[in-house]
N, C-alpha and C. Protein backbone atom coordinates (compact mmCIF):
# COMPACT_ATOMS: atom_id res chain seq x y z
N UNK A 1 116.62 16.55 106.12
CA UNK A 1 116.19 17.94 106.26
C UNK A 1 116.18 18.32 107.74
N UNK A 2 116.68 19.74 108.33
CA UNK A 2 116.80 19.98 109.84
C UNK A 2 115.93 20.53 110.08
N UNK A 3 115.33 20.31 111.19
CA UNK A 3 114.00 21.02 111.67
C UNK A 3 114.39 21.77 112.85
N UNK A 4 113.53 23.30 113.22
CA UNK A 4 114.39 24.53 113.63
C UNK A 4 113.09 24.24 114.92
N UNK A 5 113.92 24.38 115.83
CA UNK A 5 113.12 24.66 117.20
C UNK A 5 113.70 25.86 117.40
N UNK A 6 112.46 26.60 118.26
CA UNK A 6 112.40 28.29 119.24
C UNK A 6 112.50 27.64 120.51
N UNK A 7 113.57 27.19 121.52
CA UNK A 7 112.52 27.12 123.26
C UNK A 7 112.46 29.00 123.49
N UNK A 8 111.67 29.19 124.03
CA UNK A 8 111.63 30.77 124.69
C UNK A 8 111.16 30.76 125.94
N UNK A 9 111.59 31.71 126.82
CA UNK A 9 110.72 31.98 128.07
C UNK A 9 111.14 33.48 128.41
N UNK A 10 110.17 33.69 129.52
CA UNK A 10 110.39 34.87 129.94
C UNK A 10 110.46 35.11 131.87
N UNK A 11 111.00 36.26 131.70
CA UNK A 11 111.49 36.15 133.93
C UNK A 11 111.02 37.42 134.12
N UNK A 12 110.59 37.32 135.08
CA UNK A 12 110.35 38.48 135.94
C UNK A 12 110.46 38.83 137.52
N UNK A 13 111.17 39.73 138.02
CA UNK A 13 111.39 39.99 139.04
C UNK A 13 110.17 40.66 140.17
N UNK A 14 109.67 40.36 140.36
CA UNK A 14 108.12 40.97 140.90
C UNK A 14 107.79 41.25 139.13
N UNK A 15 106.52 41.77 139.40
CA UNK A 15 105.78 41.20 138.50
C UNK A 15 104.21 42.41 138.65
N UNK A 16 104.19 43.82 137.86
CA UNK A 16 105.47 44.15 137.10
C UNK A 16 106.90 44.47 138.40
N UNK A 17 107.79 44.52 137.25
CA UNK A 17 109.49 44.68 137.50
C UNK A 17 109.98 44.27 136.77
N UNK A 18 111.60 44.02 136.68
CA UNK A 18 112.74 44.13 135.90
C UNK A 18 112.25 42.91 135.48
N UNK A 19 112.50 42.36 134.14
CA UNK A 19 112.36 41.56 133.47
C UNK A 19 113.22 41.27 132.16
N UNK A 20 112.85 39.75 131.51
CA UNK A 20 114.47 39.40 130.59
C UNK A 20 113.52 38.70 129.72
N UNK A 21 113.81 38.67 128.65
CA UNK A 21 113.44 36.75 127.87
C UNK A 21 114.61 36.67 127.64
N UNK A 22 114.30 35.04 126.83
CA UNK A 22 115.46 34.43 126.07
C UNK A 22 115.14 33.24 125.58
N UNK A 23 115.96 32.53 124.52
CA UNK A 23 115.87 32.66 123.34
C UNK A 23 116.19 31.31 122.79
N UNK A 24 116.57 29.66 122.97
CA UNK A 24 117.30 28.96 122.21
C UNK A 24 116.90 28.99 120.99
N UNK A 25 117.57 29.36 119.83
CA UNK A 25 117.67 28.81 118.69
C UNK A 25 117.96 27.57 118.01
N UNK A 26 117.73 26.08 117.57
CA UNK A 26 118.26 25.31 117.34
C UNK A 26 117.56 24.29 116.30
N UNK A 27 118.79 23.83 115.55
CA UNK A 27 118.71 23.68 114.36
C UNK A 27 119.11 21.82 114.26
N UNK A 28 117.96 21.06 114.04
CA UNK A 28 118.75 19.76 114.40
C UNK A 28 118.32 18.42 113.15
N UNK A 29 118.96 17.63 113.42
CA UNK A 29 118.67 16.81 112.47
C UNK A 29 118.96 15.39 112.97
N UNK A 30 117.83 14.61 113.21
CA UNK A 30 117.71 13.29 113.62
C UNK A 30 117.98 13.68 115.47
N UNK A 31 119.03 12.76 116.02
CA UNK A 31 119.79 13.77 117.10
C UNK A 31 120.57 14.32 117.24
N UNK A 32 121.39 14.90 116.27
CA UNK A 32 122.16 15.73 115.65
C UNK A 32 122.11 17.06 115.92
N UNK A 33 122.50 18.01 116.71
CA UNK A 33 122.23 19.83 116.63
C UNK A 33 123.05 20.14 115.39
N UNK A 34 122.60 20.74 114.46
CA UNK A 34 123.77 21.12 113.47
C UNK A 34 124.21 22.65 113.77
N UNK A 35 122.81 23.27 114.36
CA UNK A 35 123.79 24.81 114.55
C UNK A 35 122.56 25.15 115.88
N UNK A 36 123.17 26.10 116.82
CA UNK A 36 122.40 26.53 117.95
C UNK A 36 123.17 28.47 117.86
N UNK A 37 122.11 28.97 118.76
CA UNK A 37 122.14 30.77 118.81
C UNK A 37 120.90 30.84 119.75
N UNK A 38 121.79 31.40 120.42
CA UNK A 38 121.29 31.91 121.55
C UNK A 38 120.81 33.30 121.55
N UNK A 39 119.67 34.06 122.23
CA UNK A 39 119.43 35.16 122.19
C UNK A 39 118.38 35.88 123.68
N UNK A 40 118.88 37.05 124.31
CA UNK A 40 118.18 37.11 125.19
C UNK A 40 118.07 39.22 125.37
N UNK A 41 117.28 39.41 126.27
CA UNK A 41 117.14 40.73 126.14
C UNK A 41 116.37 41.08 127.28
N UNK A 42 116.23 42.44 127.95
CA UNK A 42 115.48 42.99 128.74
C UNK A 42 114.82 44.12 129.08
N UNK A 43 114.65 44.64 130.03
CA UNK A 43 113.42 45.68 130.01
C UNK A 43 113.73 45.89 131.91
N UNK A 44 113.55 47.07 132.11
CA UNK A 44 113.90 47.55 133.26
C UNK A 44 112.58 47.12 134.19
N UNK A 45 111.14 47.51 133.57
CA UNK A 45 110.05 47.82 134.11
C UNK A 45 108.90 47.31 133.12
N UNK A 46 108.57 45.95 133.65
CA UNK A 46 107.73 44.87 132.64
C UNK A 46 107.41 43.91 133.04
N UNK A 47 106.43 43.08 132.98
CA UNK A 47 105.62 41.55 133.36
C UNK A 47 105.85 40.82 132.47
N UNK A 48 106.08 39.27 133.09
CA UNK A 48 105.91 38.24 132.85
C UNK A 48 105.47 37.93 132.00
N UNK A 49 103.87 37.96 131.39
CA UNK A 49 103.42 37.55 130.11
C UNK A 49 104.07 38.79 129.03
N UNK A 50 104.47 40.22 129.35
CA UNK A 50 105.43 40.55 128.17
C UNK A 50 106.43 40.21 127.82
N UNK A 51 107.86 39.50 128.80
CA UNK A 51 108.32 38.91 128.46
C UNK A 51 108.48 37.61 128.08
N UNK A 52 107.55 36.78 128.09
CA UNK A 52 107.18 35.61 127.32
C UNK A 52 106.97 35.85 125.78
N UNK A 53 105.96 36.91 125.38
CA UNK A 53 105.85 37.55 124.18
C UNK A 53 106.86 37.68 123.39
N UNK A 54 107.88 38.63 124.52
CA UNK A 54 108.83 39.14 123.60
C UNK A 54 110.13 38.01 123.22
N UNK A 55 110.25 37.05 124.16
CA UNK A 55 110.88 36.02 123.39
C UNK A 55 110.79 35.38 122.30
N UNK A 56 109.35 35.20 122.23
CA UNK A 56 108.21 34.73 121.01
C UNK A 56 109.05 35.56 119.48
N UNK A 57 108.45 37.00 119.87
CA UNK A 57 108.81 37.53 118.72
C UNK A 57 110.23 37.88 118.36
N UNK A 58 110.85 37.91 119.39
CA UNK A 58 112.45 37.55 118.97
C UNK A 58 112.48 36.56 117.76
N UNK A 59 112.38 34.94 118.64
CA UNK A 59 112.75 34.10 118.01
C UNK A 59 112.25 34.27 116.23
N UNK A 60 111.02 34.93 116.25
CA UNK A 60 110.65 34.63 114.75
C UNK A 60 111.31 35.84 114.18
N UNK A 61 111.42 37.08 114.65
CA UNK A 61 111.99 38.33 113.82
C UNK A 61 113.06 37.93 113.21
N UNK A 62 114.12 37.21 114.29
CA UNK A 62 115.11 37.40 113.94
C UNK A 62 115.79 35.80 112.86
N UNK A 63 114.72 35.37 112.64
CA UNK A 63 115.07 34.44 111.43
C UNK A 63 115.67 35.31 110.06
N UNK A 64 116.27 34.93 108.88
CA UNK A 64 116.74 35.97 108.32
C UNK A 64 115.44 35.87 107.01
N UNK A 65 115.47 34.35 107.00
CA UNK A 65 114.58 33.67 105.86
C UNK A 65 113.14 33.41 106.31
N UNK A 66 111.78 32.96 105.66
CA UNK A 66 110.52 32.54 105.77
C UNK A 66 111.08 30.83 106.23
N UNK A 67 110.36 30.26 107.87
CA UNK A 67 111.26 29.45 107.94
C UNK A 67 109.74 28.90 108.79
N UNK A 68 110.39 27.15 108.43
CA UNK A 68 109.12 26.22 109.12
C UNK A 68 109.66 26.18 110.13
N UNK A 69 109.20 26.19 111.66
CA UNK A 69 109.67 25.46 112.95
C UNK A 69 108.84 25.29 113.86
N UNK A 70 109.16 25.09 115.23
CA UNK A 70 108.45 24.59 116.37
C UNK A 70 109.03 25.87 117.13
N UNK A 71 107.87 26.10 117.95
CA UNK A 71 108.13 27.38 118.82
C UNK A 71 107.90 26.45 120.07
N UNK A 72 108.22 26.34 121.40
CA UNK A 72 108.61 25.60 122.48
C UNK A 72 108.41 26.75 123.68
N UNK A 73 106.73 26.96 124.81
CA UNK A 73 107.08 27.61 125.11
C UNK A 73 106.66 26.85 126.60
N UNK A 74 106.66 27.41 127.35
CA UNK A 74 106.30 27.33 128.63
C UNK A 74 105.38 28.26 129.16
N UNK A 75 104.78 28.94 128.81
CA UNK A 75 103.96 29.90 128.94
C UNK A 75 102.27 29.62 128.17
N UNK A 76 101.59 29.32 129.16
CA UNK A 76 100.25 28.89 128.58
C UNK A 76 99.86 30.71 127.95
N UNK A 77 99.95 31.47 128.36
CA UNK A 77 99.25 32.84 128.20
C UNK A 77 99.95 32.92 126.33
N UNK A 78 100.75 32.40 126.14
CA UNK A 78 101.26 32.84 124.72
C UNK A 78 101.56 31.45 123.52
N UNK A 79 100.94 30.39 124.53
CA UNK A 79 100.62 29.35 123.37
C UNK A 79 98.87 29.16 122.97
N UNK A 80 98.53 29.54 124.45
CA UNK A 80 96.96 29.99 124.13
C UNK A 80 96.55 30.88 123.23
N UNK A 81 97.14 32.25 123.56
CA UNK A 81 96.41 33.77 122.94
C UNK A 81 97.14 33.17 121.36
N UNK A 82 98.37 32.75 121.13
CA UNK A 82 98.68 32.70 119.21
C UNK A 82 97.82 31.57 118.88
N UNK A 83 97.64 30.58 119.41
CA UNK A 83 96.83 29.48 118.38
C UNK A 83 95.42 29.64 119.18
N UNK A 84 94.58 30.73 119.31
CA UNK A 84 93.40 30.59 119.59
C UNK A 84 92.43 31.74 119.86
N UNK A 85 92.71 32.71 120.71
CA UNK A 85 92.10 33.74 121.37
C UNK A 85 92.32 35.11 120.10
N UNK A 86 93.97 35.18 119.35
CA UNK A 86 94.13 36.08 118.74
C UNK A 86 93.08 36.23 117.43
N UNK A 87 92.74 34.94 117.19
CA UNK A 87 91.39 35.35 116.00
C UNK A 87 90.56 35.68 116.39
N UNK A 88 90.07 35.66 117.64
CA UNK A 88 88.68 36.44 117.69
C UNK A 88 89.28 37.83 118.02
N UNK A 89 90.05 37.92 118.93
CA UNK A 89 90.55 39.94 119.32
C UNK A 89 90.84 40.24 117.90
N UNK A 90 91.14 39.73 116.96
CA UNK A 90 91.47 40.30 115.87
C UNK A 90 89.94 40.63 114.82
N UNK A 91 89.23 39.71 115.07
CA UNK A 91 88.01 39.87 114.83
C UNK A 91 87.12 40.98 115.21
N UNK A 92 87.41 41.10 116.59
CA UNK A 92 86.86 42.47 117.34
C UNK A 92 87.32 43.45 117.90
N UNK A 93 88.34 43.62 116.58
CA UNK A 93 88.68 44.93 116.37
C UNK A 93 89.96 44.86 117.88
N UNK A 94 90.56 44.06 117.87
CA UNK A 94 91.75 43.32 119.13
C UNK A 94 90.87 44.20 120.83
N UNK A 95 89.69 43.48 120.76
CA UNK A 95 89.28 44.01 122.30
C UNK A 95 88.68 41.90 122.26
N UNK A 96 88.62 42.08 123.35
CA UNK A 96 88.15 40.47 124.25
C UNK A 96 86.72 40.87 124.31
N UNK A 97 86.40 39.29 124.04
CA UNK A 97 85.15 38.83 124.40
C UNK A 97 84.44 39.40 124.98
N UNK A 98 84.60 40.47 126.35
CA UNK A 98 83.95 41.42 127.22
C UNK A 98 84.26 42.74 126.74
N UNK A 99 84.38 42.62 125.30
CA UNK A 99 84.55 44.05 124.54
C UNK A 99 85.98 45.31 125.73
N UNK A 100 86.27 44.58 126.67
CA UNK A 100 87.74 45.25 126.59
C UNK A 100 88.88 44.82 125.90
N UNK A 101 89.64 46.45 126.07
CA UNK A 101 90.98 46.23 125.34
C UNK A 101 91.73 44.94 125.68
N UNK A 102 92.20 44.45 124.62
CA UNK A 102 93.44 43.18 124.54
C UNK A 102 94.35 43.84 125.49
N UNK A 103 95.21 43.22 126.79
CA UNK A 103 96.23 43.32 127.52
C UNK A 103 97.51 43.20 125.88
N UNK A 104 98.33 43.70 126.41
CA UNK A 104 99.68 43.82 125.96
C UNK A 104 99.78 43.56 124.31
N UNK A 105 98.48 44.55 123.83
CA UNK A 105 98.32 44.45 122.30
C UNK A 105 98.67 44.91 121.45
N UNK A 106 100.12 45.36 121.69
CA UNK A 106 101.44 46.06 121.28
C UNK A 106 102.16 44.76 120.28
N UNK A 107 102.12 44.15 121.91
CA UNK A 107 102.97 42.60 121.25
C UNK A 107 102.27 41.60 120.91
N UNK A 108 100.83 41.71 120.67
CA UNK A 108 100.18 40.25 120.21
C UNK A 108 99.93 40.88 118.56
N UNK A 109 100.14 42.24 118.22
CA UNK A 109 100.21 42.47 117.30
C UNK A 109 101.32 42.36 116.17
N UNK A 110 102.58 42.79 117.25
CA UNK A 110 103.82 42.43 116.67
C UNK A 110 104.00 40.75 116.06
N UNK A 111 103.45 39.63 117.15
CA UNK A 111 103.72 38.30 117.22
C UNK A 111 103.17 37.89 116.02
N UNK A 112 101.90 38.37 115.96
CA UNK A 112 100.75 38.03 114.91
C UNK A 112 102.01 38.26 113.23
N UNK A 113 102.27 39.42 113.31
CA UNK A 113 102.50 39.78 112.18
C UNK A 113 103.97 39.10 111.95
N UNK A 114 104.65 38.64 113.09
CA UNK A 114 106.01 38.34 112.72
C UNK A 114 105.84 36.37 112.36
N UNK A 115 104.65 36.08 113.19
CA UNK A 115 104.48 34.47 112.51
C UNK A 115 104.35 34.44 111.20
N UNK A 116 103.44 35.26 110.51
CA UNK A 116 102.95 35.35 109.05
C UNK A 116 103.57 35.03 107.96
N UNK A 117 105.36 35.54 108.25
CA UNK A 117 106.31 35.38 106.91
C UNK A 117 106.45 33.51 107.32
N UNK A 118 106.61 32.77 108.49
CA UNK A 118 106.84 31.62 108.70
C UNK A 118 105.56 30.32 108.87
N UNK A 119 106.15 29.25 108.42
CA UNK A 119 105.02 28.14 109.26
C UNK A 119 105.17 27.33 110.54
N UNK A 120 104.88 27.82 111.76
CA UNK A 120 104.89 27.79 112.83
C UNK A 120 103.95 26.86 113.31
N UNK A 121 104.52 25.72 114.02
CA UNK A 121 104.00 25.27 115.08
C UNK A 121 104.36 25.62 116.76
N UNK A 122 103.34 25.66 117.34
CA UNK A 122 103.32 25.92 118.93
C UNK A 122 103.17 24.67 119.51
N UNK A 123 104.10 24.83 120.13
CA UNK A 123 104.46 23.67 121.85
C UNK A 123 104.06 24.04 122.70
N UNK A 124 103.43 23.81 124.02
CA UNK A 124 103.35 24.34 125.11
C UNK A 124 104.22 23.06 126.17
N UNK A 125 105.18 22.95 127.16
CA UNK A 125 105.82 22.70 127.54
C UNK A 125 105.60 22.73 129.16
N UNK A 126 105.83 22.02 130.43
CA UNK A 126 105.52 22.31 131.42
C UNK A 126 107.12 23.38 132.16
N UNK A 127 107.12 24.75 132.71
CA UNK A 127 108.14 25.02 132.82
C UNK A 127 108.88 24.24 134.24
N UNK A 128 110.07 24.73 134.27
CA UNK A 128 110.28 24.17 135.85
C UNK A 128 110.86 22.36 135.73
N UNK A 129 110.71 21.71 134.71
CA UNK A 129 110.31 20.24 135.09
C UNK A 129 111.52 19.69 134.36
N UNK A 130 112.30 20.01 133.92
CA UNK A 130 113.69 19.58 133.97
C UNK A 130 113.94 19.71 132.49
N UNK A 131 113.46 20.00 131.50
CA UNK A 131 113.61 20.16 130.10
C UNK A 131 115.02 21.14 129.80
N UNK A 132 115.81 20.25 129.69
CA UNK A 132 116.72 21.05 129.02
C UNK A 132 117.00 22.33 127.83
N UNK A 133 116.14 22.30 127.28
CA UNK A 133 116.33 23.46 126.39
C UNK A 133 115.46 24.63 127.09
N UNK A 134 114.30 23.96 127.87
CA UNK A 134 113.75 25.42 128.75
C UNK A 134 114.26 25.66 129.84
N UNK A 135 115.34 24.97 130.17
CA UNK A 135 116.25 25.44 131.69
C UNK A 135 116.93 26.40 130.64
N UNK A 136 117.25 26.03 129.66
CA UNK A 136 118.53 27.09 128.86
C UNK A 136 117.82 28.43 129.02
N UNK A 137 116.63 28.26 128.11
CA UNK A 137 115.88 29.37 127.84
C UNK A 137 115.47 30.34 128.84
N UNK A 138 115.44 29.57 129.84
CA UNK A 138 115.08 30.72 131.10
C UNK A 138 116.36 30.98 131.92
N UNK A 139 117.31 30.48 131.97
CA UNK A 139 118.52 30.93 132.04
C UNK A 139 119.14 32.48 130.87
N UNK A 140 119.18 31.77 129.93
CA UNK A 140 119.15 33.37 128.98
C UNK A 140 117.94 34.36 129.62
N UNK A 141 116.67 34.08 129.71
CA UNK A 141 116.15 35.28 129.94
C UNK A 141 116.36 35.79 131.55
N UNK A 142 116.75 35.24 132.56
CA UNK A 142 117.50 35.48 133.59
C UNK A 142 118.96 36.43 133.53
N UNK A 143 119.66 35.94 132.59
CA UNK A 143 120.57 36.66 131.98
C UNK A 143 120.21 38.10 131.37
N UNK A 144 119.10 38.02 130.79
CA UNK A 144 118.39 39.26 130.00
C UNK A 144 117.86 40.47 131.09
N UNK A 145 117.51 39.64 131.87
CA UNK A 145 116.70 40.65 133.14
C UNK A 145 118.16 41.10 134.11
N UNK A 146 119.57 40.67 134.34
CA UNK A 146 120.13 40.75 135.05
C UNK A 146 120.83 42.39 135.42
N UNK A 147 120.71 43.43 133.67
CA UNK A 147 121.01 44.65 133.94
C UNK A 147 120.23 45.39 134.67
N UNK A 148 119.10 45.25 134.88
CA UNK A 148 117.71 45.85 135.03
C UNK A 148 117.53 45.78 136.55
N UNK A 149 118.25 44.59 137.33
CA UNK A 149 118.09 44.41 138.72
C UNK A 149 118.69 45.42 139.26
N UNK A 150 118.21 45.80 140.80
CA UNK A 150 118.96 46.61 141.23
C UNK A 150 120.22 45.97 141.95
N UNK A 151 120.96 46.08 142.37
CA UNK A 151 122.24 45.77 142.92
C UNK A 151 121.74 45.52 144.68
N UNK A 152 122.41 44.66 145.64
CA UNK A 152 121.75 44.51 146.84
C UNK A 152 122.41 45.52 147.51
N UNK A 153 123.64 46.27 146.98
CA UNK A 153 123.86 47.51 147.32
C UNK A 153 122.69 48.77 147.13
N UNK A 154 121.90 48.86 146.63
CA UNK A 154 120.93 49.66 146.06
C UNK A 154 119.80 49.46 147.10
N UNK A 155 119.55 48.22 147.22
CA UNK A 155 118.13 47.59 147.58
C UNK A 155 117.93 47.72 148.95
């Protein structure tokens, strides 16, 4: 049976600024890849922990089927807030512990609801440290952020 890894990450150019995620898809069996898909995307004017998010919910939207896997992230802010913090904001009415609004509760709402059809496990991953599938992943979302830059003609 193949078991489906997400790596995801997200880039940002200042912070907020132009920003990308992205996406490995991969599908493997023993050490075997049987199928890989890549996916990445961006945003002109956006932070860091949104594009971490939005890789997140990529990877699960765009499954076609209800699917078991490993989500792989590098981002403590979005392996923390899904396996921990989101039950209580969801509890209180999505405001934090200090009864303010949830930051970026657009997409912890989206995430929430797009894990639900799947059974998801979360990785948290150190970024930076030579992991091949999260060099990929932040390479795609580098790729994702690359329309959004300005040109050094511009700058």
């Amino acid at each position: 049976m193949a078991e489906l890894f997400a790596y995801t990450d997200g880039a940002c150019s200042g912070n907020p600024g132009p920003g990308g995620w992205g996406v490995l898809l991969r599908a493997v069996e023993g050490e075997a890849v049987l199928k890989e898909r890549e996916l990445k995307g961006g945003e002109a004017d956006t932070t860091n922990n949104r594009m971490e998010l939005l890789a997140a919910i990529n990877a699960l939207e765009r499954l076609e089927k209800p699917s078991r896997l490993t989500v792989v992230t590098d981002s403590a802010y979005v392996k923390n807030g899904v396996t921990g913090w989101i039950f209580g904001w969801k509890r209180n009415g999505w405001k934090t512990s200090n009864k303010k609004p949830v930051k970026n509760v657009d997409l912890w709402q989206r995430l929430d609801a797009a894990q639900e059809r799947h059974s998801v496990t979360w990785k948290w991953i150190k970024g930076h440290a030579g992991h091949a599938e999260n060099e990929r992943a932040d390479e795609l979302a580098r790729a994702g952020m690359a329309p959004f830059k300005p040109s050094r003609n511009e700058a």
